[in-house]
PDB file of N, CA and C in Angstrom:
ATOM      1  N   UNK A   1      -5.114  15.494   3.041  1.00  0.00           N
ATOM      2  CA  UNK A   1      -3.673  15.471   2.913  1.00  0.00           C
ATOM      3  C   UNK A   1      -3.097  14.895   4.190  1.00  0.00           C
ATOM      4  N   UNK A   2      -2.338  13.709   4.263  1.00  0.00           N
ATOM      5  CA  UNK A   2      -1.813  13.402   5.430  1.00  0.00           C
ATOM      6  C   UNK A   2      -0.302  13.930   5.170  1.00  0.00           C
ATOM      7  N   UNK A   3       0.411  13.658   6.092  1.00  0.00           N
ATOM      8  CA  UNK A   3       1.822  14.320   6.144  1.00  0.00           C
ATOM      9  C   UNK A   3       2.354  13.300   7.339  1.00  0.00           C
ATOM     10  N   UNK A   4       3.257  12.139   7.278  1.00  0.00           N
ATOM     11  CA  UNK A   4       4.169  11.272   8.072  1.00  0.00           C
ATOM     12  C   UNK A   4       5.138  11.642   7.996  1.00  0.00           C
ATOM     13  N   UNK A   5       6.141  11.889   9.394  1.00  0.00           N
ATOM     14  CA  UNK A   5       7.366  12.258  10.039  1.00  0.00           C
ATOM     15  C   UNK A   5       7.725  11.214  10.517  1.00  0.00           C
ATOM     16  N   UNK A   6       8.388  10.648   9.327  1.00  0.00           N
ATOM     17  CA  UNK A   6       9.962   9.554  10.311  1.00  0.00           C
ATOM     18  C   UNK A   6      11.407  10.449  10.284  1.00  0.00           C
ATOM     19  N   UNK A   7      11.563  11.435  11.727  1.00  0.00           N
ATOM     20  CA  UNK A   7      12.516  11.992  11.797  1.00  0.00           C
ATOM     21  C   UNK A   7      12.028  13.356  10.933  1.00  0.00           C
ATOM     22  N   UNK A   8      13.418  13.558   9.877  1.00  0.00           N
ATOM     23  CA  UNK A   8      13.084  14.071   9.248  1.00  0.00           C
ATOM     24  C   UNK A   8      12.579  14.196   7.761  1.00  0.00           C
ATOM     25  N   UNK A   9      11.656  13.311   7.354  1.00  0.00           N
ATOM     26  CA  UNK A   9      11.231  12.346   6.541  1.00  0.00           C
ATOM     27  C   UNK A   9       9.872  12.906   6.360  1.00  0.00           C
ATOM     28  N   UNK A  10       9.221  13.632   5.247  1.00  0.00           N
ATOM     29  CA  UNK A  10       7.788  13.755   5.226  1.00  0.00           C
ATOM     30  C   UNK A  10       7.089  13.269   4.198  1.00  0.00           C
ATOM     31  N   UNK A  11       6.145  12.484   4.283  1.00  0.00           N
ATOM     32  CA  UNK A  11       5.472  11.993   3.226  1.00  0.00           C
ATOM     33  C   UNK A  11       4.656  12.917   2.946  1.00  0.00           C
ATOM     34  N   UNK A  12       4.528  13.422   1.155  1.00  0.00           N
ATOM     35  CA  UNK A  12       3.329  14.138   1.121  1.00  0.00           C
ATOM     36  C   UNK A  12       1.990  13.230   0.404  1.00  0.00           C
ATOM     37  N   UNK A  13       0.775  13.198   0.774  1.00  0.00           N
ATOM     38  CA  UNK A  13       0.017  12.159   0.219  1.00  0.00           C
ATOM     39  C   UNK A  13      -1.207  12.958  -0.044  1.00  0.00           C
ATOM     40  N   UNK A  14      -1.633  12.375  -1.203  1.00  0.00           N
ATOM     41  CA  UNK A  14      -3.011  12.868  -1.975  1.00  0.00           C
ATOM     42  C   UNK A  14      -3.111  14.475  -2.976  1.00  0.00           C
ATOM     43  N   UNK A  15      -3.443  15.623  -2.158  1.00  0.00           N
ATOM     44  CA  UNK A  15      -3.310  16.793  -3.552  1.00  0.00           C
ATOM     45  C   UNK A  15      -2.532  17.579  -2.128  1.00  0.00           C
ATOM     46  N   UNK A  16      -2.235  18.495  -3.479  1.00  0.00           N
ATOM     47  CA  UNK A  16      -1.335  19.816  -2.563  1.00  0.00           C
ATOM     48  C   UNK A  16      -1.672  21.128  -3.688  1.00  0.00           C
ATOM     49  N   UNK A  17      -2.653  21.653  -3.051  1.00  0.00           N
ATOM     50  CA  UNK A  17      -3.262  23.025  -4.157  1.00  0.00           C
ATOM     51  C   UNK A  17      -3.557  23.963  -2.983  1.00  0.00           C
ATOM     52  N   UNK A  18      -4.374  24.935  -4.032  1.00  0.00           N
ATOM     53  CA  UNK A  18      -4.351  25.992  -3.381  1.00  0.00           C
ATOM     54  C   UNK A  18      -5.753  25.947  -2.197  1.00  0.00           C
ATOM     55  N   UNK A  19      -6.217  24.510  -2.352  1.00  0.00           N
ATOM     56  CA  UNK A  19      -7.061  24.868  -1.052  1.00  0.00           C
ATOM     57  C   UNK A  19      -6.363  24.525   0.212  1.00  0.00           C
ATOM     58  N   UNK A  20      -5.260  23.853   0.533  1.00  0.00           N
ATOM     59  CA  UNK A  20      -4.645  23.346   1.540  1.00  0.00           C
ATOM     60  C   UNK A  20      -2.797  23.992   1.443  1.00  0.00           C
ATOM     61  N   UNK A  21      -2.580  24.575   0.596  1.00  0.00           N
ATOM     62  CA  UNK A  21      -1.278  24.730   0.673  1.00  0.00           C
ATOM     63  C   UNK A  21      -0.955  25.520   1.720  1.00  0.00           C
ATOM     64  N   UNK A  22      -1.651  26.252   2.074  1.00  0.00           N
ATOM     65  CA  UNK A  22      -1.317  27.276   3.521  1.00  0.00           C
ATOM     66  C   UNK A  22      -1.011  26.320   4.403  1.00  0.00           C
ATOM     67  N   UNK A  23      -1.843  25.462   5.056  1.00  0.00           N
ATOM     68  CA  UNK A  23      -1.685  24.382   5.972  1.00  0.00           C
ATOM     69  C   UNK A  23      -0.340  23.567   5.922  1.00  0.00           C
ATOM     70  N   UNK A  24      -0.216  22.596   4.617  1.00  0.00           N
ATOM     71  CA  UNK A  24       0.482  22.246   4.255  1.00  0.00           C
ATOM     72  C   UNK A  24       2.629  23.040   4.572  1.00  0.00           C
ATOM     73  N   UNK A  25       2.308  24.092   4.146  1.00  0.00           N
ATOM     74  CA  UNK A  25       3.301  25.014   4.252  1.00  0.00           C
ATOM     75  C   UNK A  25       3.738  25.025   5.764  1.00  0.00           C
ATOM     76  N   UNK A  26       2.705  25.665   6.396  1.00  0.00           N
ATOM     77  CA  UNK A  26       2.552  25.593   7.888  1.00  0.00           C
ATOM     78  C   UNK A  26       2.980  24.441   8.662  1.00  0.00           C
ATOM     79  N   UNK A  27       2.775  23.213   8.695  1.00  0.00           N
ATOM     80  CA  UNK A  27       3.528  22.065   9.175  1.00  0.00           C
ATOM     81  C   UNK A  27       4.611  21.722   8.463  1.00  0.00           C
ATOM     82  N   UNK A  28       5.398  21.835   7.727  1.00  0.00           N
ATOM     83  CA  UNK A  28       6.518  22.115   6.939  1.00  0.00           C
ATOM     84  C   UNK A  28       7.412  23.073   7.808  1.00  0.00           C
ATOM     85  N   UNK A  29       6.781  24.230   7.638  1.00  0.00           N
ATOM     86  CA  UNK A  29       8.030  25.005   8.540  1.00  0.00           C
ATOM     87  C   UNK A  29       7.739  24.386   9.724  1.00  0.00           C
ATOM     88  N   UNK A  30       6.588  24.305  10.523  1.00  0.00           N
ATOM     89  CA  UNK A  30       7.130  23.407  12.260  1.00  0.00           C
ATOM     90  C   UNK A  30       8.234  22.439  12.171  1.00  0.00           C
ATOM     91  N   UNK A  31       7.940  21.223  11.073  1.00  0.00           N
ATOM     92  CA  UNK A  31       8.655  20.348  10.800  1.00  0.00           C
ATOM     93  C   UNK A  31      10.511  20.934  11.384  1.00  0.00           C
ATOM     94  N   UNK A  32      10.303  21.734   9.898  1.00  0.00           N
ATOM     95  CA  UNK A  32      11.567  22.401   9.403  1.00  0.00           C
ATOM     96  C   UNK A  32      12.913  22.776  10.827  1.00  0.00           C
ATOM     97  N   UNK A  33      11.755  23.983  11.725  1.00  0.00           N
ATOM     98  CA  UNK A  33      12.169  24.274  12.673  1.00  0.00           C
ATOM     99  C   UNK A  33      12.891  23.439  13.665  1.00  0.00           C
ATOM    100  N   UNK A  34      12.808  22.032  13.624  1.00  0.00           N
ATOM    101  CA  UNK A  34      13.084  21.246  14.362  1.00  0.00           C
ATOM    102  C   UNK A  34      14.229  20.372  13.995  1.00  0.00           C
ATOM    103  N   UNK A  35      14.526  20.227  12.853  1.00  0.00           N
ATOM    104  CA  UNK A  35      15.483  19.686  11.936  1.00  0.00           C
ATOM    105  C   UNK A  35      16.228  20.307  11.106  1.00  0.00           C
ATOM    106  N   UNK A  36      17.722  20.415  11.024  1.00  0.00           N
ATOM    107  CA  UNK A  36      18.497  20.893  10.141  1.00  0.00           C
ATOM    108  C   UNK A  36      18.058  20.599   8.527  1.00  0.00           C
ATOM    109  N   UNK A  37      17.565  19.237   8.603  1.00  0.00           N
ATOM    110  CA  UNK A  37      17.464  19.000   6.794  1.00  0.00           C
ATOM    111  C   UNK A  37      15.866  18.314   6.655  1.00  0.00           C
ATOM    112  N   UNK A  38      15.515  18.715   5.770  1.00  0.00           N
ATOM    113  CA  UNK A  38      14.061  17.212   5.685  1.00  0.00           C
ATOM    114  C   UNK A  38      14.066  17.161   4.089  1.00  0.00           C
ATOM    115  N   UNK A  39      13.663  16.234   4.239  1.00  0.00           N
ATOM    116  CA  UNK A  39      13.203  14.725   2.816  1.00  0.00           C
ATOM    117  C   UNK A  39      11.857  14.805   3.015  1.00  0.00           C
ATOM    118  N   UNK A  40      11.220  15.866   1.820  1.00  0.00           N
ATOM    119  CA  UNK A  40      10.187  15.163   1.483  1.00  0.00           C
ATOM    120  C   UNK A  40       9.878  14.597   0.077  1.00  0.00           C
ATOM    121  N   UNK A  41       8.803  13.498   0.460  1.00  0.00           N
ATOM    122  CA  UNK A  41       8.518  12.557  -0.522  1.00  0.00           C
ATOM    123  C   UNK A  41       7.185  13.125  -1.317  1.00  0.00           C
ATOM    124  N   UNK A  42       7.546  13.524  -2.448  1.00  0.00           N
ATOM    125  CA  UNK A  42       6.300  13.623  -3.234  1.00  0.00           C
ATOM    126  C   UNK A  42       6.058  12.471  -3.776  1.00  0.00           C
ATOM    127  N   UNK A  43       6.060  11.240  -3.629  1.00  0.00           N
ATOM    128  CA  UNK A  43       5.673  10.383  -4.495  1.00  0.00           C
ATOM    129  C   UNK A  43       4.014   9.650  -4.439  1.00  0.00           C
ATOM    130  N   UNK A  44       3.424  10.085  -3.592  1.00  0.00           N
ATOM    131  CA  UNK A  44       2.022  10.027  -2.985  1.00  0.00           C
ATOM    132  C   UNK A  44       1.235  11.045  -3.322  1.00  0.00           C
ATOM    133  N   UNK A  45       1.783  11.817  -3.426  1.00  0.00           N
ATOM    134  CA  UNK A  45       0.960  13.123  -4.101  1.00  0.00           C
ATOM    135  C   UNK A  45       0.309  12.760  -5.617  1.00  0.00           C
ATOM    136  N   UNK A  46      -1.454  12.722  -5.947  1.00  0.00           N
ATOM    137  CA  UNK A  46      -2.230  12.393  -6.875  1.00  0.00           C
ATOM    138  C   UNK A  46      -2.015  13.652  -7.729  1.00  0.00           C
ATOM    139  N   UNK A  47      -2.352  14.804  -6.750  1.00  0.00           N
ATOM    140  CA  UNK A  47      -2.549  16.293  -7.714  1.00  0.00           C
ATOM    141  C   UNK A  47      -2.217  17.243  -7.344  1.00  0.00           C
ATOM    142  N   UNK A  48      -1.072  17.772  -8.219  1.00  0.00           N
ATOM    143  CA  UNK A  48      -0.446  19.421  -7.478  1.00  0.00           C
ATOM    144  C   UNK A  48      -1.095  20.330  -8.394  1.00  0.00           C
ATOM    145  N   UNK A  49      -1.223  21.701  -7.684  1.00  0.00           N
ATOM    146  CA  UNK A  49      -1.253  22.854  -8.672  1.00  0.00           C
ATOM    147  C   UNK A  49      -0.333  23.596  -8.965  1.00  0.00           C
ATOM    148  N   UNK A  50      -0.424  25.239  -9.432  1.00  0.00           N
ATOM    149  CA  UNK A  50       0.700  25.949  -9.679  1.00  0.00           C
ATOM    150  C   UNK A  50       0.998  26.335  -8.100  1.00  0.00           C
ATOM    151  N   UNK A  51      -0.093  26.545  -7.249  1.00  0.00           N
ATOM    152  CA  UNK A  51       0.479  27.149  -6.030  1.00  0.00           C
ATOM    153  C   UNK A  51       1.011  26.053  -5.229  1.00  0.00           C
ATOM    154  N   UNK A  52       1.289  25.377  -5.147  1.00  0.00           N
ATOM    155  CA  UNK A  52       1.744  23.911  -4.537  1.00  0.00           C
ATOM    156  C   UNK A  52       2.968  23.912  -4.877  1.00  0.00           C
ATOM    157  N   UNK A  53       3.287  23.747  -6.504  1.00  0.00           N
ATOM    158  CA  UNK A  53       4.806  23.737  -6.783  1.00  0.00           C
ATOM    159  C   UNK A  53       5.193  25.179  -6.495  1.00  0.00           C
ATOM    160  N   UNK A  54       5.083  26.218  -6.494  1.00  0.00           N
ATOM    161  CA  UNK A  54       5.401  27.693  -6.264  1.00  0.00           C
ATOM    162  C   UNK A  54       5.728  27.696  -4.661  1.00  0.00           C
ATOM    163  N   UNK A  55       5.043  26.607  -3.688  1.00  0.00           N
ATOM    164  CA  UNK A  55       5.012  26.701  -2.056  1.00  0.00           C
ATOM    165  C   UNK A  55       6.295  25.683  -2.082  1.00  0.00           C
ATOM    166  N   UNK A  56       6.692  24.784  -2.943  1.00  0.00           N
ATOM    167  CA  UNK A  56       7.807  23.616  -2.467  1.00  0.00           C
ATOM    168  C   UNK A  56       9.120  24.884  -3.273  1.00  0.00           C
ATOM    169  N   UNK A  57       9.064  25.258  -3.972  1.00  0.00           N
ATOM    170  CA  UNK A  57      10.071  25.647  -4.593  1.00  0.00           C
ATOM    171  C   UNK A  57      10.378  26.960  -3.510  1.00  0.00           C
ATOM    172  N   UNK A  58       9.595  28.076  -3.165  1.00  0.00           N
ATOM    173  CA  UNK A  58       9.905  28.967  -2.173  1.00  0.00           C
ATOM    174  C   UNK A  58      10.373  28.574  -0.968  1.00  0.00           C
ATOM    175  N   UNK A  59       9.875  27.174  -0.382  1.00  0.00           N
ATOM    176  CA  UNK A  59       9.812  26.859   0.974  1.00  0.00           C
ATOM    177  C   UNK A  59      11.674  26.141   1.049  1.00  0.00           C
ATOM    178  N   UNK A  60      11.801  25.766  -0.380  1.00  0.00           N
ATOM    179  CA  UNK A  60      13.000  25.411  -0.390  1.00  0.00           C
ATOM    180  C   UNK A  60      14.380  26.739  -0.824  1.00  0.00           C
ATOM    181  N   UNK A  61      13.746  27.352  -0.847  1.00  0.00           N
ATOM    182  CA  UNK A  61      14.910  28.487  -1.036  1.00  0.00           C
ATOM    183  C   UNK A  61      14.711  29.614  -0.126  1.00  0.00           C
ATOM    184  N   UNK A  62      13.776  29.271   0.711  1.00  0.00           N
ATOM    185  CA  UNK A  62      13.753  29.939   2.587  1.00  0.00           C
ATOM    186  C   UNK A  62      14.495  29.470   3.181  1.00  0.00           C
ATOM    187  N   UNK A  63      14.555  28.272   3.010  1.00  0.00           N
ATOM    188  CA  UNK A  63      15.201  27.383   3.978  1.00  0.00           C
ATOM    189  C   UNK A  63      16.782  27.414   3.865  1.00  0.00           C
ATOM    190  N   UNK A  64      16.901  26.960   2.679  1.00  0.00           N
ATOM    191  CA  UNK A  64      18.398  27.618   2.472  1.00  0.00           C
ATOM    192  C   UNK A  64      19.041  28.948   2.491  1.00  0.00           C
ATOM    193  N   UNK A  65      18.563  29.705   2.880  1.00  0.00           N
ATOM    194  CA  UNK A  65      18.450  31.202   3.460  1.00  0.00           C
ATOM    195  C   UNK A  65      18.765  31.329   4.827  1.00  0.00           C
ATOM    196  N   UNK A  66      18.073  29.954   5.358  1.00  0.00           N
ATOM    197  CA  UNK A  66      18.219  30.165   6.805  1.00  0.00           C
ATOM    198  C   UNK A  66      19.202  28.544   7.253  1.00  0.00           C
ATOM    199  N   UNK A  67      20.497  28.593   5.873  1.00  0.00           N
ATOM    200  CA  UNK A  67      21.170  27.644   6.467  1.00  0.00           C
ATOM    201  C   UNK A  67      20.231  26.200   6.594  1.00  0.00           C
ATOM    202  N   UNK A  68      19.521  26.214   6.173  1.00  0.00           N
ATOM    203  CA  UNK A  68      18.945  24.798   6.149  1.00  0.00           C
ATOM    204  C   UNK A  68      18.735  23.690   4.955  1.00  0.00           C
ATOM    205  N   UNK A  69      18.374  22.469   5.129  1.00  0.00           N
ATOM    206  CA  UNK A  69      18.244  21.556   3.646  1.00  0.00           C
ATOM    207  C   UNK A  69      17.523  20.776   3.185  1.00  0.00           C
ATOM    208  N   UNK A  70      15.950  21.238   2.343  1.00  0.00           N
ATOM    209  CA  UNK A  70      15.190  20.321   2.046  1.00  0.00           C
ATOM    210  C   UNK A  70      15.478  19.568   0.560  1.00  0.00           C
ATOM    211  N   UNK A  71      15.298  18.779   0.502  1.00  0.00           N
ATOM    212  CA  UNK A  71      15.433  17.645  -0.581  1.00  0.00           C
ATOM    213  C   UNK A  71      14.096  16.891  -0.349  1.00  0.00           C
ATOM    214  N   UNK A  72      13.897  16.973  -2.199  1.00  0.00           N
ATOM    215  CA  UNK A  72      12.550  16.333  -2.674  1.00  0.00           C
ATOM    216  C   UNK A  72      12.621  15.219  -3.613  1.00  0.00           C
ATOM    217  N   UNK A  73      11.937  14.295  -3.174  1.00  0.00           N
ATOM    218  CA  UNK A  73      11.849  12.789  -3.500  1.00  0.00           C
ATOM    219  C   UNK A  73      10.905  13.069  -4.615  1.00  0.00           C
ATOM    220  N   UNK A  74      10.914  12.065  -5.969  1.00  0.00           N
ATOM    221  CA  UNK A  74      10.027  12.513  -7.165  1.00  0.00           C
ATOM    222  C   UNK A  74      10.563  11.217  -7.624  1.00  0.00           C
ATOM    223  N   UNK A  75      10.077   9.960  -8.041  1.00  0.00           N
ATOM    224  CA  UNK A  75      10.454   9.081  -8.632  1.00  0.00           C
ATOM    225  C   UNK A  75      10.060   9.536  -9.980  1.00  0.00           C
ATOM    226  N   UNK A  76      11.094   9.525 -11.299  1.00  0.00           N
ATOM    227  CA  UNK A  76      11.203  10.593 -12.852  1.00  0.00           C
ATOM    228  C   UNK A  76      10.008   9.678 -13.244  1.00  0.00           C
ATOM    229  N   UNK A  77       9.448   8.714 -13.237  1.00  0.00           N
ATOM    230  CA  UNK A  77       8.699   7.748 -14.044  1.00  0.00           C
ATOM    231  C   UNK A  77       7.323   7.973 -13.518  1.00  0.00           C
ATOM    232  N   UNK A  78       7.027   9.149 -12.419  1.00  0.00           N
ATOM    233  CA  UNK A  78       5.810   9.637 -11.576  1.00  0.00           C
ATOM    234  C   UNK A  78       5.114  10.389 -12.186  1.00  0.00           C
ATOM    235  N   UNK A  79       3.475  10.313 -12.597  1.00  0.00           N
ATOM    236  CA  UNK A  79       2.865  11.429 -13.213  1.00  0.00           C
ATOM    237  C   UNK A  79       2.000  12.250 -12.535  1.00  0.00           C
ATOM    238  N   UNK A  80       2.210  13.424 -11.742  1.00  0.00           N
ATOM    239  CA  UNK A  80       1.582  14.358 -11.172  1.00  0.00           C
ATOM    240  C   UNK A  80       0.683  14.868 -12.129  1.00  0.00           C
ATOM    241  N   UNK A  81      -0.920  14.960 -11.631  1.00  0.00           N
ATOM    242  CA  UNK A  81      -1.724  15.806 -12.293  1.00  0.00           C
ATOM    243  C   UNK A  81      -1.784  16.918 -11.513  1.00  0.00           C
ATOM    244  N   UNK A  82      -2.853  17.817 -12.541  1.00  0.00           N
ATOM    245  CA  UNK A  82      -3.097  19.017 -12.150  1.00  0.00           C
ATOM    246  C   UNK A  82      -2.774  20.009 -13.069  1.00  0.00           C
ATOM    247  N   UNK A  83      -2.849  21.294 -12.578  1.00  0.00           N
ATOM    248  CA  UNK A  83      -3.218  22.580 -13.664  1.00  0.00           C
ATOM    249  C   UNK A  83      -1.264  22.824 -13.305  1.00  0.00           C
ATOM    250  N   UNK A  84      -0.684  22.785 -13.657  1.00  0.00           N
ATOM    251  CA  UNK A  84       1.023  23.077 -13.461  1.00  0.00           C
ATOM    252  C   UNK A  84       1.469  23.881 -14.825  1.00  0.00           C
ATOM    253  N   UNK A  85       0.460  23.788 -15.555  1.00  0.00           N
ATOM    254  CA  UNK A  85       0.899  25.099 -17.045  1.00  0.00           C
ATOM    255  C   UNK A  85       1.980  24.329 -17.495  1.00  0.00           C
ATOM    256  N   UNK A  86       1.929  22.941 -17.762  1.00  0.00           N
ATOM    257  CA  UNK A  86       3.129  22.083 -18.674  1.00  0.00           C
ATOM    258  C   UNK A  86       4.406  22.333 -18.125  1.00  0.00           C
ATOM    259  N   UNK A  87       4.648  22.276 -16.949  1.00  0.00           N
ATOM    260  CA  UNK A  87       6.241  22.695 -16.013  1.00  0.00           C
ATOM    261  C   UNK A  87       6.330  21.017 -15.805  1.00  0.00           C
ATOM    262  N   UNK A  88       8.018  20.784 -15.584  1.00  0.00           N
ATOM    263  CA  UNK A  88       8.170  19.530 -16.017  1.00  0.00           C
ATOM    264  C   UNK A  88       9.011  19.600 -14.103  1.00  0.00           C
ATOM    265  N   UNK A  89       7.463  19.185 -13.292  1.00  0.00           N
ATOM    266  CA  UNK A  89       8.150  19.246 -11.341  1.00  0.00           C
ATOM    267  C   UNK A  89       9.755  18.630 -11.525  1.00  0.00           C
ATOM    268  N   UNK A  90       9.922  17.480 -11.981  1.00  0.00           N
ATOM    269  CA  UNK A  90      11.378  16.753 -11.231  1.00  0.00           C
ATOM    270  C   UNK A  90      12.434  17.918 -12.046  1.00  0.00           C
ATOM    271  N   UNK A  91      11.698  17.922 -13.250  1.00  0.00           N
ATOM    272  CA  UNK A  91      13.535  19.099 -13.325  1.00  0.00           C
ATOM    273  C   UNK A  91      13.499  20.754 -13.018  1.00  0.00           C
ATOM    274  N   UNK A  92      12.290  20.789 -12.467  1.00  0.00           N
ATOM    275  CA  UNK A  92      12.219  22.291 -11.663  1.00  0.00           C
ATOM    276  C   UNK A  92      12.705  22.177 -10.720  1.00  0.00           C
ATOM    277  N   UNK A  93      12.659  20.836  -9.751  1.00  0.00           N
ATOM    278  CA  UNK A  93      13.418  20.896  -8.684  1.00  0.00           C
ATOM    279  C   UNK A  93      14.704  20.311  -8.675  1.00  0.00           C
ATOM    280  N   UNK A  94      15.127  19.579  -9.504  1.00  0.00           N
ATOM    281  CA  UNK A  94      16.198  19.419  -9.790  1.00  0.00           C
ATOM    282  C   UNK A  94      17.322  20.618 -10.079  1.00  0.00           C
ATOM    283  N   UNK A  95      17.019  21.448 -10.616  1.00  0.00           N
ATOM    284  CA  UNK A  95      17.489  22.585 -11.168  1.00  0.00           C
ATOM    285  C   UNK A  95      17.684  23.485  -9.981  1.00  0.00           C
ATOM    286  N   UNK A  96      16.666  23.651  -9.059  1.00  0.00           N
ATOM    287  CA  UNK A  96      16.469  24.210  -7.534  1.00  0.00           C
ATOM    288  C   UNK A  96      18.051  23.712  -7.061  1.00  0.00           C
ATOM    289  N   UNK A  97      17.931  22.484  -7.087  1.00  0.00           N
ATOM    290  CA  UNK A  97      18.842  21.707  -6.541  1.00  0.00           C
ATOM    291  C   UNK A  97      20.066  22.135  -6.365  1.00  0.00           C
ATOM    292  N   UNK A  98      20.663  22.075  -7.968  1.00  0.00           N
ATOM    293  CA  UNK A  98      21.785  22.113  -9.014  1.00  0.00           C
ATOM    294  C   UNK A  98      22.264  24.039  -8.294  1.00  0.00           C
ATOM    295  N   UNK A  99      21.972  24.763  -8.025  1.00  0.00           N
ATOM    296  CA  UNK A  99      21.967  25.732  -7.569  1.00  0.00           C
ATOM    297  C   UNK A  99      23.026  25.677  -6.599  1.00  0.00           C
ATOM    298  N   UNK A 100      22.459  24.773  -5.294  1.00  0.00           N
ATOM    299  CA  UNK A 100      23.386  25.064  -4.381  1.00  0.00           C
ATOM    300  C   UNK A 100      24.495  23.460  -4.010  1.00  0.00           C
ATOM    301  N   UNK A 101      24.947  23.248  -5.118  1.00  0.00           N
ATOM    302  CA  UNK A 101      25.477  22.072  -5.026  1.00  0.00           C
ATOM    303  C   UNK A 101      27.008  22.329  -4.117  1.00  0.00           C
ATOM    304  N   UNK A 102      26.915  21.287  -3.018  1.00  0.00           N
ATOM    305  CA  UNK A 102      27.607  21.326  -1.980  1.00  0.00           C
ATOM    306  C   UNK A 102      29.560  20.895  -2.090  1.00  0.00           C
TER     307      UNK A 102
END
């Protein structure tokens, strides 16, 4: 899994499951800590699991807890594999979204 920081800009690339999501999570909040808002890009991501989307969706409603603002990149025409139990990612997080509309 690599992870690129332009600013506050994170690319996520390759899988995001439950063997790396701790990690993953973990440079996220460093990230986080340092920046009022971050953009990350799932569009590099090959394969999520359930604990992957369960770590973007929590990590994003921590954050806004603590006054902060992540936004997730998902081009709709993107097909994430993996075990996700038929959850449809862009409008789970979309919906995340729609929540705290500014």
């Amino acid at each position: 899994m690599n992870m690129g920081d332009a600013g506050s800009r994170i690319e996520l690339v390759g899988e995001l499951n439950s063997k790396n999501v701790s990690e993953i999570e973990k440079q996220l909040h460093e990230n986080l800590s340092k920046h009022e808002h971050l953009i990350i890009d799932l569009n590099k991501l090959e394969n999520i699991d359930v604990s992957g989307i369960f770590m973007l969706f929590m990590f994003k409603q921590n954050a806004q807890k603590s006054n902060k603002n992540v936004s997730y990149l998902l081009n709709s025409a993107k097909v994430i594999t993996g075990n996700t139990f038929n959850l449809d990612i862009p409008e789970l997080f979309k919906a995340s979204s729609e929540q705290n509309v500014e």
